[in-house]
C-alpha atoms as a PDB file:
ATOM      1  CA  UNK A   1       2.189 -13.619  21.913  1.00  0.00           C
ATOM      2  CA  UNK A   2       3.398 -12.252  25.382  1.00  0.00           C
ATOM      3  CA  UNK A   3       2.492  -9.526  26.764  1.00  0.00           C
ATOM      4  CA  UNK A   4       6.259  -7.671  26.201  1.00  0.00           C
ATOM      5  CA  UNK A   5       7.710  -8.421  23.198  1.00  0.00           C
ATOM      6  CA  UNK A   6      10.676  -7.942  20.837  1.00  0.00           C
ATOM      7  CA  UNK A   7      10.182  -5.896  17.360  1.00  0.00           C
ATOM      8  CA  UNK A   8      11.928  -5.256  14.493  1.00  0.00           C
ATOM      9  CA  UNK A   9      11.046  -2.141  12.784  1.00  0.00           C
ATOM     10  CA  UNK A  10      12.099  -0.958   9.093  1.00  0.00           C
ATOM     11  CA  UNK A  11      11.408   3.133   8.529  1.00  0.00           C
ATOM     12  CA  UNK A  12      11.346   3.696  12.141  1.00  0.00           C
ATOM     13  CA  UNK A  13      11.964   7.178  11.619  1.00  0.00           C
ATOM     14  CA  UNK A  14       9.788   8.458   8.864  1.00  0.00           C
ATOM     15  CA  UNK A  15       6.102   9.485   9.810  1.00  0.00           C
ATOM     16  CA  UNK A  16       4.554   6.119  10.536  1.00  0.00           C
ATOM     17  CA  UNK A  17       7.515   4.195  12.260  1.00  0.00           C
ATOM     18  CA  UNK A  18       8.594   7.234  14.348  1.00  0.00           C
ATOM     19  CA  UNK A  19       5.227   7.535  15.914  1.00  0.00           C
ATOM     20  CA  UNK A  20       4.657   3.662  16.023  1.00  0.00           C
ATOM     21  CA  UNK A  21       8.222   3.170  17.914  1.00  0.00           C
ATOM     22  CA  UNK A  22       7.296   5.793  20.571  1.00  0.00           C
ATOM     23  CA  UNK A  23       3.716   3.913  21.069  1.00  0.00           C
ATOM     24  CA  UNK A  24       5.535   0.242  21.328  1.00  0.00           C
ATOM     25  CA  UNK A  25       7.909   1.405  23.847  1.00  0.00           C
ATOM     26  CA  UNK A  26       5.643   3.178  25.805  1.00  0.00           C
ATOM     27  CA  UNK A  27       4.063   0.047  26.219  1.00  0.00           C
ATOM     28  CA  UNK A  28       7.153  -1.827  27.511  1.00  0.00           C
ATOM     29  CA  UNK A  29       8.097  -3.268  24.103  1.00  0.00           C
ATOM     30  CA  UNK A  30      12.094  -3.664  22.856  1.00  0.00           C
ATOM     31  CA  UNK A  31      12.555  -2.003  19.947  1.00  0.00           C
ATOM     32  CA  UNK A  32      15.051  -3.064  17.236  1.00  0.00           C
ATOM     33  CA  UNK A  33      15.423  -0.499  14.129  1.00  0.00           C
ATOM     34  CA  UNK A  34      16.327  -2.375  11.092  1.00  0.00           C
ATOM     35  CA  UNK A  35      18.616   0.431   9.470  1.00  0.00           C
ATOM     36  CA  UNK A  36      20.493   0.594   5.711  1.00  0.00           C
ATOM     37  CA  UNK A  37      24.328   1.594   7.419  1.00  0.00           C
ATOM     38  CA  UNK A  38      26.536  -0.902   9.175  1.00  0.00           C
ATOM     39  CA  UNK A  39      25.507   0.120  13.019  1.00  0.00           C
ATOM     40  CA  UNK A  40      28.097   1.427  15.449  1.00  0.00           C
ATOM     41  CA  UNK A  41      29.788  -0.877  18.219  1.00  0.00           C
ATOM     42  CA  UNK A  42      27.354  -1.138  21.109  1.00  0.00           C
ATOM     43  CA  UNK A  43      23.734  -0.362  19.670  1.00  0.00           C
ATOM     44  CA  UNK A  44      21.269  -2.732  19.273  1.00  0.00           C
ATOM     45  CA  UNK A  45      20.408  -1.698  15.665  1.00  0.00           C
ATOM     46  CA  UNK A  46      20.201  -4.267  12.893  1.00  0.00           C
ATOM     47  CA  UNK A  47      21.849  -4.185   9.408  1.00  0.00           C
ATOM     48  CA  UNK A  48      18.824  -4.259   6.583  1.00  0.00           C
ATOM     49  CA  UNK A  49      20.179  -2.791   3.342  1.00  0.00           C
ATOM     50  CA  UNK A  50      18.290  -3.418   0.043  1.00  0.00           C
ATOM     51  CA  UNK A  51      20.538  -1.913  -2.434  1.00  0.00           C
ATOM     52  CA  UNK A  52      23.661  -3.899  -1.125  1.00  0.00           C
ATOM     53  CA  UNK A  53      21.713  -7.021  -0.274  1.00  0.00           C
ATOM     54  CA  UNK A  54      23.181  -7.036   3.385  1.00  0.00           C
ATOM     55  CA  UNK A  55      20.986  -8.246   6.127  1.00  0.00           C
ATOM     56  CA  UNK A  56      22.409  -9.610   9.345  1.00  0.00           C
ATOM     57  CA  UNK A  57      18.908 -11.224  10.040  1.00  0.00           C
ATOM     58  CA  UNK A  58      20.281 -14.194  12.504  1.00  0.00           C
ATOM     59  CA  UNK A  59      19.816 -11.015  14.903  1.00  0.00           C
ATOM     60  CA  UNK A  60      16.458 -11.691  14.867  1.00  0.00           C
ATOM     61  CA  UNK A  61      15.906 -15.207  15.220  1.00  0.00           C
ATOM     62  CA  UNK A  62      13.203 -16.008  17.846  1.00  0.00           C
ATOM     63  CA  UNK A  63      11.499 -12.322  17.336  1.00  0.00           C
ATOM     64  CA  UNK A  64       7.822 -12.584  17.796  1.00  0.00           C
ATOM     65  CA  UNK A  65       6.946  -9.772  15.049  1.00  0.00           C
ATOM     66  CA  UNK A  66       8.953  -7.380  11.943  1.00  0.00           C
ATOM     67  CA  UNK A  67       6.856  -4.762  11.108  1.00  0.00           C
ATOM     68  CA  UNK A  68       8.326  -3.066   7.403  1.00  0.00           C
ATOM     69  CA  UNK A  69       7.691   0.425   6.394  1.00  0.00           C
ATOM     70  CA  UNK A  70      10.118   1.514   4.218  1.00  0.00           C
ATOM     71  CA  UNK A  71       9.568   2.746   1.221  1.00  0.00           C
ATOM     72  CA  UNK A  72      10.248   5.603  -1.343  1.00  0.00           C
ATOM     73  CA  UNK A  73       8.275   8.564  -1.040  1.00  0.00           C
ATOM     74  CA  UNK A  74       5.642   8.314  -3.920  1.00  0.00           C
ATOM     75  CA  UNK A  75       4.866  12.429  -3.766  1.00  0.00           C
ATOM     76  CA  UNK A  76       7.431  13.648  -6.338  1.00  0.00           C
ATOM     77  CA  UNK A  77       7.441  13.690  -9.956  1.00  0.00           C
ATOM     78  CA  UNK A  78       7.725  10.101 -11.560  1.00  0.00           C
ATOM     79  CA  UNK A  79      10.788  10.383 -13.742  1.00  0.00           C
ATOM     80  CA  UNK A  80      11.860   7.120 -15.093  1.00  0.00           C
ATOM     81  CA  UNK A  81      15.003   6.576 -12.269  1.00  0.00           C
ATOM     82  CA  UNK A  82      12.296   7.707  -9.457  1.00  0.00           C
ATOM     83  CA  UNK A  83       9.293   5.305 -10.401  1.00  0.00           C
ATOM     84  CA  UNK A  84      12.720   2.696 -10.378  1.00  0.00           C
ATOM     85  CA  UNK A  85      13.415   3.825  -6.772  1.00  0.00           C
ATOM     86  CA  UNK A  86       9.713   3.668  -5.605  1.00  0.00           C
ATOM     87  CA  UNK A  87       9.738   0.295  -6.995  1.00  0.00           C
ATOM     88  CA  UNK A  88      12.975  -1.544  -5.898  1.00  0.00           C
ATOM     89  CA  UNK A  89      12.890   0.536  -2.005  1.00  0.00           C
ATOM     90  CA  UNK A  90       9.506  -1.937  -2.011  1.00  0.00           C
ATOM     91  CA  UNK A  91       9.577  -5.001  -3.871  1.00  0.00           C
ATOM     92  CA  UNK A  92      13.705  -5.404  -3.279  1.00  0.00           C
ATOM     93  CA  UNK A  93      13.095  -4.614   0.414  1.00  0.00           C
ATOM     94  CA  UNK A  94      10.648  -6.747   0.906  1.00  0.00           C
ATOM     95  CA  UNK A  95      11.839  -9.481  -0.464  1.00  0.00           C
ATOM     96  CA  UNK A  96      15.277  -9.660   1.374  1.00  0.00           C
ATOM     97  CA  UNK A  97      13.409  -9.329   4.854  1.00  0.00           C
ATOM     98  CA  UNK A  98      10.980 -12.027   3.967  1.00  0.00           C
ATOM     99  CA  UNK A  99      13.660 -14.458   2.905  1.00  0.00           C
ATOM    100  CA  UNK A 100      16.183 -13.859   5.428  1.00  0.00           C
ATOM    101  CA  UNK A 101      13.344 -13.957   8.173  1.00  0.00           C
ATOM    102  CA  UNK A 102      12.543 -17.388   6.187  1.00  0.00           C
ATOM    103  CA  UNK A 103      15.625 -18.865   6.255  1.00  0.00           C
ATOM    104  CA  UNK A 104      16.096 -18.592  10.192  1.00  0.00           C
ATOM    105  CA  UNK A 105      16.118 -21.700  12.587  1.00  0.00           C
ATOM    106  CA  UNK A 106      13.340 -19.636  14.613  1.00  0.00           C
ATOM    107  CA  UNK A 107      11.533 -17.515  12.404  1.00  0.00           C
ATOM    108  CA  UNK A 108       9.283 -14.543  13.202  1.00  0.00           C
ATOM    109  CA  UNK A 109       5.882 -15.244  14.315  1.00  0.00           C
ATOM    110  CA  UNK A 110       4.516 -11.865  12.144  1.00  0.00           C
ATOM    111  CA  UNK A 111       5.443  -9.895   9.579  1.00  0.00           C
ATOM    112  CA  UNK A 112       3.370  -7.038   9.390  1.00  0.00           C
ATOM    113  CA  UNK A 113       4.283  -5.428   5.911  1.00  0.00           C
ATOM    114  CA  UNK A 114       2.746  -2.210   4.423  1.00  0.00           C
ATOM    115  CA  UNK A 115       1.485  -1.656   1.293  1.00  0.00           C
ATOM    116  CA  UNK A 116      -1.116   0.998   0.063  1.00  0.00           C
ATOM    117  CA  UNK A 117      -4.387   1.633  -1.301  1.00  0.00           C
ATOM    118  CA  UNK A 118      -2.666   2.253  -4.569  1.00  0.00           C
ATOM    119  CA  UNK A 119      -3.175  -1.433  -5.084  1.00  0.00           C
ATOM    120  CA  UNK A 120      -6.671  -0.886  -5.968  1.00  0.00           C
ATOM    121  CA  UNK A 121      -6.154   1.668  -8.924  1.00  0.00           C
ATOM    122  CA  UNK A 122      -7.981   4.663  -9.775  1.00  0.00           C
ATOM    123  CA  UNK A 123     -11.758   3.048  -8.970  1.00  0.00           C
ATOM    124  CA  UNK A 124     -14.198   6.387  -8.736  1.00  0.00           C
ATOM    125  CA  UNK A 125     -16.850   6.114  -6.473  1.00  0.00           C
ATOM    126  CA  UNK A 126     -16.785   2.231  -6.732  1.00  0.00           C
ATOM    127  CA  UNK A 127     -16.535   0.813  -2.965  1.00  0.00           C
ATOM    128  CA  UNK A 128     -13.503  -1.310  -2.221  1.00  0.00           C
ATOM    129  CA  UNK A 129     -12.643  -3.850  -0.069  1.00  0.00           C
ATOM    130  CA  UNK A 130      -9.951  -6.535   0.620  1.00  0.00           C
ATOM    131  CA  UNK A 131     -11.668  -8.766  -1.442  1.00  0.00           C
ATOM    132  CA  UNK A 132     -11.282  -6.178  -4.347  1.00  0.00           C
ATOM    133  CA  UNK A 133      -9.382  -6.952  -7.260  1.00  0.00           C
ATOM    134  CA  UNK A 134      -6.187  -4.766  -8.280  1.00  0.00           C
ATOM    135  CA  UNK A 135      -5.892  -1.551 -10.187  1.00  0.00           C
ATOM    136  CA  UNK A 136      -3.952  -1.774 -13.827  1.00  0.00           C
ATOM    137  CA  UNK A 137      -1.799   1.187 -13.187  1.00  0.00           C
ATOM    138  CA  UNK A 138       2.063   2.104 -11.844  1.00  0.00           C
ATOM    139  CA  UNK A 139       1.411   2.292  -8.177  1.00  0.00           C
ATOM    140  CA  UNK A 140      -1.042  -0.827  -8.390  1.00  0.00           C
ATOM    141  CA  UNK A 141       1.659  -3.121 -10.420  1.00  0.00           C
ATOM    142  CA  UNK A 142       3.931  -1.448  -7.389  1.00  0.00           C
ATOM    143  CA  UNK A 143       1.709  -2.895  -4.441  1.00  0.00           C
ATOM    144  CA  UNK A 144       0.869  -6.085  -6.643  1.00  0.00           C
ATOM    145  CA  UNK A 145       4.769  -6.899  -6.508  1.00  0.00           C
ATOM    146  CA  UNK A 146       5.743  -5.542  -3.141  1.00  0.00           C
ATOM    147  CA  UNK A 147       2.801  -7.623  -1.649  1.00  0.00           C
ATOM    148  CA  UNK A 148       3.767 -10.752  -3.375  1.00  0.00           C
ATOM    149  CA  UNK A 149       7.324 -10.174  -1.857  1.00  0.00           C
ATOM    150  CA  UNK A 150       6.279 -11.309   1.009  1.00  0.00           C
ATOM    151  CA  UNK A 151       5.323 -15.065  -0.464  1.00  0.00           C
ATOM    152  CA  UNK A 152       8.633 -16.466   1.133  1.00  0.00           C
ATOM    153  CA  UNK A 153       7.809 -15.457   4.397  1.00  0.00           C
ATOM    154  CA  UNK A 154       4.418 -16.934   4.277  1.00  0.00           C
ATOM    155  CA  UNK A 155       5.568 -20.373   2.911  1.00  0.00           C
ATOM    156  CA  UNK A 156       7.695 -21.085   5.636  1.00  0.00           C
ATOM    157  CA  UNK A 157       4.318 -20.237   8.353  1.00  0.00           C
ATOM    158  CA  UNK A 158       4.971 -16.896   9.523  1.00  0.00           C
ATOM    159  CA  UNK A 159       1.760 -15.041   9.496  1.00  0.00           C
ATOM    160  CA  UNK A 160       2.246 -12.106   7.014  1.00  0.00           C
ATOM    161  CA  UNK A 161      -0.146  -8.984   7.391  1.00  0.00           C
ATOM    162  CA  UNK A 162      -0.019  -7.027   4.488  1.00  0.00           C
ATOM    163  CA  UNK A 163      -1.027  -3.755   5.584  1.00  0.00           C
ATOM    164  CA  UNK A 164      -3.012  -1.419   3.120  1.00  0.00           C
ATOM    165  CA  UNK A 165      -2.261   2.371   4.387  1.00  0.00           C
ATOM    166  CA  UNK A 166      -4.438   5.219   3.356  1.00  0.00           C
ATOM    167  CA  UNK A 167      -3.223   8.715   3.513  1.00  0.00           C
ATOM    168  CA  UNK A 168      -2.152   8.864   7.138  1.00  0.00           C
ATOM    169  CA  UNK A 169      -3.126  12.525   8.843  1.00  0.00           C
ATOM    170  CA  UNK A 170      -0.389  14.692  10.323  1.00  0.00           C
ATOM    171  CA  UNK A 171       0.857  17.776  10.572  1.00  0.00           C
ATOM    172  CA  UNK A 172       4.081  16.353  11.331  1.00  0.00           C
ATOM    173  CA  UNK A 173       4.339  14.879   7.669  1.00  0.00           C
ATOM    174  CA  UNK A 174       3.173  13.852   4.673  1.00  0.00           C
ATOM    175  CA  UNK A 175       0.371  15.116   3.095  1.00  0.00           C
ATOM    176  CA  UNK A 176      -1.677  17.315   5.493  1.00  0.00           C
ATOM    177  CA  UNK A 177       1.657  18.675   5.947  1.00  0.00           C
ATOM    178  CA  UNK A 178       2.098  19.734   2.653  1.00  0.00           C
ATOM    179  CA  UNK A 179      -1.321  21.216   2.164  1.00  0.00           C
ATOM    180  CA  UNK A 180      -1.124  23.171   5.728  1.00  0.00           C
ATOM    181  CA  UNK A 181       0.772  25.985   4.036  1.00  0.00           C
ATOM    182  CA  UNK A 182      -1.549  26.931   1.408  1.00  0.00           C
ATOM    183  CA  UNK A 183      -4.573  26.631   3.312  1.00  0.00           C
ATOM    184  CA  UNK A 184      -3.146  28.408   6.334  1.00  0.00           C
ATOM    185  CA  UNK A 185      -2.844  31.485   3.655  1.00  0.00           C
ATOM    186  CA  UNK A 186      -6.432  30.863   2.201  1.00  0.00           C
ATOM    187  CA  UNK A 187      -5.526  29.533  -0.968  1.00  0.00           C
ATOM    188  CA  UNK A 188      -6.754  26.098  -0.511  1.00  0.00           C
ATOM    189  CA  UNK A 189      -8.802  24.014  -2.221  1.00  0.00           C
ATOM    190  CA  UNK A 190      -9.767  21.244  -4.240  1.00  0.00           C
ATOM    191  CA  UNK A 191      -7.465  18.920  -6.972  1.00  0.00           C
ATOM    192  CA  UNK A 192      -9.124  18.887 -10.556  1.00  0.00           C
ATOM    193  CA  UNK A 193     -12.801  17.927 -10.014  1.00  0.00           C
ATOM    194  CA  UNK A 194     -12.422  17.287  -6.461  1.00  0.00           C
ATOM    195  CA  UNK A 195     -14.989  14.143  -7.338  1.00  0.00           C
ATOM    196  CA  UNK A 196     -11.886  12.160  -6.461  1.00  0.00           C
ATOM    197  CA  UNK A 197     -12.287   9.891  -3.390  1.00  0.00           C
ATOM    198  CA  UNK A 198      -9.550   9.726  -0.879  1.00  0.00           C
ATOM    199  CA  UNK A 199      -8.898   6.686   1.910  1.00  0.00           C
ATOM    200  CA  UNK A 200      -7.456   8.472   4.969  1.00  0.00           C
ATOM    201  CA  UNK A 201      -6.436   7.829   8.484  1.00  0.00           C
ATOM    202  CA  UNK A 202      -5.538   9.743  11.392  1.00  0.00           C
ATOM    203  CA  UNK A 203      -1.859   8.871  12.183  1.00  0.00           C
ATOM    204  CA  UNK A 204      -3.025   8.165  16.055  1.00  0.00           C
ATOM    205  CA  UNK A 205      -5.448   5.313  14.345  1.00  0.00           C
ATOM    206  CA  UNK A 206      -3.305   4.404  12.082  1.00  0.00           C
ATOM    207  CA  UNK A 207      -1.055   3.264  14.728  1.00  0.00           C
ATOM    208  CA  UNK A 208      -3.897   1.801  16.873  1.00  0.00           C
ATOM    209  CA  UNK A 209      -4.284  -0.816  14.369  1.00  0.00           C
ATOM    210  CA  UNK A 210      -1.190  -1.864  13.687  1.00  0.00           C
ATOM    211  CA  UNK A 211      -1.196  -2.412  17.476  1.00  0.00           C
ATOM    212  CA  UNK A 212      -4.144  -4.214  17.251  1.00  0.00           C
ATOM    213  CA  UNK A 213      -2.971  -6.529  14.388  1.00  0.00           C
ATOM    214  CA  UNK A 214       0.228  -7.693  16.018  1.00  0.00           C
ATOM    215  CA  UNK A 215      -2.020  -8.951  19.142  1.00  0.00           C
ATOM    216  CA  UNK A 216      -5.039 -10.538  16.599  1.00  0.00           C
ATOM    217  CA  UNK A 217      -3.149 -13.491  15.779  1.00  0.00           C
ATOM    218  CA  UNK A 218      -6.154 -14.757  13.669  1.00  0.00           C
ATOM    219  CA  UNK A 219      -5.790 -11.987  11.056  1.00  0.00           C
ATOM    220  CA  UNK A 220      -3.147 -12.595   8.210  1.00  0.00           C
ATOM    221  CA  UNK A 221      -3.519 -11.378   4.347  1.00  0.00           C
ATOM    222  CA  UNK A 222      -4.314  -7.959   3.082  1.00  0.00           C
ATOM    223  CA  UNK A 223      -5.853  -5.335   5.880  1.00  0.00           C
ATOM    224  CA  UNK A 224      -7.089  -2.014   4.258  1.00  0.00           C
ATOM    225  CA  UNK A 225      -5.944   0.280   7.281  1.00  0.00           C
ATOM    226  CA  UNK A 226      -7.999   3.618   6.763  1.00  0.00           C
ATOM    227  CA  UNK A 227     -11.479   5.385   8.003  1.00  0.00           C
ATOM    228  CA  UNK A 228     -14.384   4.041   7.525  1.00  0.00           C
ATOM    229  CA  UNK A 229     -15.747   7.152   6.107  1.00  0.00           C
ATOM    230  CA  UNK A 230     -13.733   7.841   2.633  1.00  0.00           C
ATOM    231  CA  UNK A 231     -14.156  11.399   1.616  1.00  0.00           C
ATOM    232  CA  UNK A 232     -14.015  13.479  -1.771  1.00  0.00           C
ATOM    233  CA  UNK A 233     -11.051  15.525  -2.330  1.00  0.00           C
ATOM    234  CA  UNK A 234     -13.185  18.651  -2.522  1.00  0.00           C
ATOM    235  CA  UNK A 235     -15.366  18.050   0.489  1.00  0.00           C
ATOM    236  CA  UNK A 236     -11.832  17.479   2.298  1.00  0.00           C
ATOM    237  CA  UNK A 237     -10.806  20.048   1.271  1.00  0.00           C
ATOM    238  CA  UNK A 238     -13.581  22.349   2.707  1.00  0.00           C
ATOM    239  CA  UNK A 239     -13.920  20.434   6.176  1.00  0.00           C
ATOM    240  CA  UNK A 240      -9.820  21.652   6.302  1.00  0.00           C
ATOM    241  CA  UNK A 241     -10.758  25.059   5.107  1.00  0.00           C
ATOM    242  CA  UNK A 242     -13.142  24.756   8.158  1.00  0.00           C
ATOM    243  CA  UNK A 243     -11.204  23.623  10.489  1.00  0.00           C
ATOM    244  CA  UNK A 244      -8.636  25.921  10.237  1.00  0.00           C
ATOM    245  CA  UNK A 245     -10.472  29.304   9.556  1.00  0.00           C
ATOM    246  CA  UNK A 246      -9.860  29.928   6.316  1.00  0.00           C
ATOM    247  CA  UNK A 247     -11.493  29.740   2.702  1.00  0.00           C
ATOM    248  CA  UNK A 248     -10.847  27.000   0.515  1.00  0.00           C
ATOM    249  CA  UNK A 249     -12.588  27.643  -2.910  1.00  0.00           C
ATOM    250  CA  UNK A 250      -9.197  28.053  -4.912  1.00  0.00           C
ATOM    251  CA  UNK A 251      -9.034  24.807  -7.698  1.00  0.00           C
ATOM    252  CA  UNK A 252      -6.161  23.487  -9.222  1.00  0.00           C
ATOM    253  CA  UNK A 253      -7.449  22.804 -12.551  1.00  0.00           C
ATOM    254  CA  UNK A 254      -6.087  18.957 -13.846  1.00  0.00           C
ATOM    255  CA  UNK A 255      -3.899  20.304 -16.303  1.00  0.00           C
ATOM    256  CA  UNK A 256      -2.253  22.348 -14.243  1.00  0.00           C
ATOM    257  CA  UNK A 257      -1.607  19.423 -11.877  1.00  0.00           C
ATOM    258  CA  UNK A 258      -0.192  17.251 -15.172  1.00  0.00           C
ATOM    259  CA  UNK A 259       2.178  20.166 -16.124  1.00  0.00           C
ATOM    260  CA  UNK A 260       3.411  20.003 -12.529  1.00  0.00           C
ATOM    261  CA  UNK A 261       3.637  16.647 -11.816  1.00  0.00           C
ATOM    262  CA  UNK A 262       3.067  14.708 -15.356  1.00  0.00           C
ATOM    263  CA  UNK A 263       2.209  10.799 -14.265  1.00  0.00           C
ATOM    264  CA  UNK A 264       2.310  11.342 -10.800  1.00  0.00           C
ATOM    265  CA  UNK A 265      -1.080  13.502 -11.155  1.00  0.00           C
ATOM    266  CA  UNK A 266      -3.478  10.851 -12.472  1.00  0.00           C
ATOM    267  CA  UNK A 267      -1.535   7.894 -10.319  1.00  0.00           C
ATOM    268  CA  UNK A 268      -1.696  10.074  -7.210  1.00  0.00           C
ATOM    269  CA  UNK A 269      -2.943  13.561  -7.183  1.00  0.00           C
ATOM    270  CA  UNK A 270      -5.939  13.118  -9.159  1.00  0.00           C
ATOM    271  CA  UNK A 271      -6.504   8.728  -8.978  1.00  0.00           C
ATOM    272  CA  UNK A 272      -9.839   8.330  -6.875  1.00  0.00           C
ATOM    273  CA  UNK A 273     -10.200   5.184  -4.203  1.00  0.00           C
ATOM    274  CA  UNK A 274     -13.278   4.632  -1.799  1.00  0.00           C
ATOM    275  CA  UNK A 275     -11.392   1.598   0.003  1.00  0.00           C
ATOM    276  CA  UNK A 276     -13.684   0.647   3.304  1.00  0.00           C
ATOM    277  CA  UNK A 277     -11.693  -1.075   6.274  1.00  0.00           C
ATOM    278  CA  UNK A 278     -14.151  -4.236   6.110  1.00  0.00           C
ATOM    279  CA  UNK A 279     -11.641  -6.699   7.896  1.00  0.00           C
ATOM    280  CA  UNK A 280     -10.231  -4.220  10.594  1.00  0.00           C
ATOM    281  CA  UNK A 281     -14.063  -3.209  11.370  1.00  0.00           C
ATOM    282  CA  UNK A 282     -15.241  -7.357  11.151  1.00  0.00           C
ATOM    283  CA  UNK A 283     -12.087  -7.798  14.074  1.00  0.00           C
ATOM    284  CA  UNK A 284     -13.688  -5.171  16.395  1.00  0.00           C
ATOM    285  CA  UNK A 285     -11.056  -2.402  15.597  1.00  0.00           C
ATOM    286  CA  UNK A 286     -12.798   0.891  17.375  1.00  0.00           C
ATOM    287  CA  UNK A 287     -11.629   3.995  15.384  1.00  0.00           C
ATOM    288  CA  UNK A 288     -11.130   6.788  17.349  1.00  0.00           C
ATOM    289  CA  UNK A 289     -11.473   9.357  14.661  1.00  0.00           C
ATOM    290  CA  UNK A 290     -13.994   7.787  11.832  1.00  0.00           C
ATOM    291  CA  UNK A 291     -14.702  11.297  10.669  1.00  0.00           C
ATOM    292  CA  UNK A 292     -12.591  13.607   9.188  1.00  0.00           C
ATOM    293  CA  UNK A 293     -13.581  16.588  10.952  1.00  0.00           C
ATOM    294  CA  UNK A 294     -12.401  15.505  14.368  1.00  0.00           C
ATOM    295  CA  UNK A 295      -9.245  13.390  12.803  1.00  0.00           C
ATOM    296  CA  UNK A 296      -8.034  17.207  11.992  1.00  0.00           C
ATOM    297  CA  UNK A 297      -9.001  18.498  14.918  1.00  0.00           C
ATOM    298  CA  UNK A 298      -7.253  16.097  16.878  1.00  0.00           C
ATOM    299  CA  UNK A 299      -4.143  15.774  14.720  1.00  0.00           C
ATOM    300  CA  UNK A 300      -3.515  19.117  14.139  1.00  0.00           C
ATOM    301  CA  UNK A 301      -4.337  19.632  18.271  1.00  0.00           C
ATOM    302  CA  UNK A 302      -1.449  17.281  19.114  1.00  0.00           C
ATOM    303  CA  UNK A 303       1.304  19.218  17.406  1.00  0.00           C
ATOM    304  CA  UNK A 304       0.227  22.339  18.973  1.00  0.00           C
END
């Protein structure tokens, strides 16, 4: 691909995409946001809606890469019309960008398309990779369908990158930015039996490699993007206590968590994945922050 290209982004302004569009276009790259309302006279946004099925996607013919990140938030509580949402903001999503990208006379080169390590299920201390089959639960029948989304993209030649996210660190959002507040008070601590593994990723890395995957032409199929150190909930949540100053020896018991957030506590909260980057590692991708201690540090250093 050249050295300056043109791409499309979907959730350019939630955590991931904001901080991904800032690192493209410091590097010379144009931009396009794909965005849900009809854009005003002059900008150079494109029309992507999933719930209305518009996508003005000829504006994109010849476009070297689409990278798609949109998706409904997943940290609430899982009543029946917000599992729905979660589920159509993906799979419906998806599946309009990859067929109108298809159906151009010059398609895409790459899609880059995230998914998460949800797909793998609620494992224990089993190690996973990309060769690892899928999980039998909500979030895993999620990434099952919003990965196979992508099949009409692929059929046509594009090379589609299906991008496995971890929990990506930052203060700025999502869920370091949730548990900031409590901790910050010292009354932080671990989930249920904290035995829970969790597959994380500072946001800077995060972005690194999706860098780094739009440029490795070789790599298509599923990418786990997280650390290659997977951590317990409860020793995370003592190396935050640490970081920051303050105790962390307050647990939220599991049924406290279920009463809170019913499903969403054993699919999320409480669901335990050791997923190992094996394929980013195997391309040469150097993590800047492979331990969790000085992903904080550095995260939490960057919004000061």
């Amino acid at each position: 691909m050249p050295e300056t290209l043109r791409i499309a982004v979907t959730g350019s302004t939630g955590l991931i995409g904001s901080a991904l569009v800032r690192r493209l276009q410091a590097d010379g790259h144009q931009v396009t946001r794909l965005v849900r309302s009809r854009p005003a006279a002059g900008r150079s946004d494109v029309l992507w809606n999933p719930d209305s099925g518009e996508f003005d996607a000829a504006r994109l013919d010849g476009y070297p890469a689409v990278i798609h990140l949109a998706g409904e938030p997943v940290s609430e509580r899982w009543t029946a019309e917000h599992k729905a949402a979660i589920r159509n903001s993906r799979v419906a999503g998806t599946r309009l960008l990859a067929e109108g990208d298809a159906a151009l006379p010059n398609p895409p080169g790459t899609l880059l398309s995230a998914s998460a390590v949800g797909y793998y299920g609620n494992r224990g201390d089993e190690q996973l990779d990309e060769a690892s089959g899928s999980g039998n639960d909500f979030l895993s029948g999620v990434a099952r369908e919003w990965e196979a989304a992508t099949e009409p993209a692929a059929r046509v030649g594009i090379r589609v990158v299906i991008a496995r996210f971890g929990i990506a660190l930052s203060p700025k959002g999502g869920a370091l930015a949730r548990l900031l507040p409590p901790f910050k008070m010292g009354g932080g601590g671990k989930l249920g039996s904290g035995k829970q593994y969790v597959s994380w990723i500072a946001l800077s890395d995060l972005v690194e490699a999706i860098v780094f995957l739009l440029h490795h032409p070789a790599i298509s199929g599923p990418v786990n993007l997280t650390a290659p150190e997977p951590i317990t909930n409860a020793a995370m949540s003592e190396t935050l206590g640490h970081v920051l100053g303050r105790p962390s020896k307050v647990t939220v018991p599991a049924f406290a968590l279920r009463m809170m957030f019913g499903e969403m506590a054993d699919g999320a909260l409480l669901a335990s994945q050791r997923v190992i980057p094996k394929r980013l590692l195997e391309a040469g991708f150097q993590f800047r922050y492979p331990r969790m201690e000085a992903a904080l540090r550095a995260e939490l250093a960057a919004d000061s």
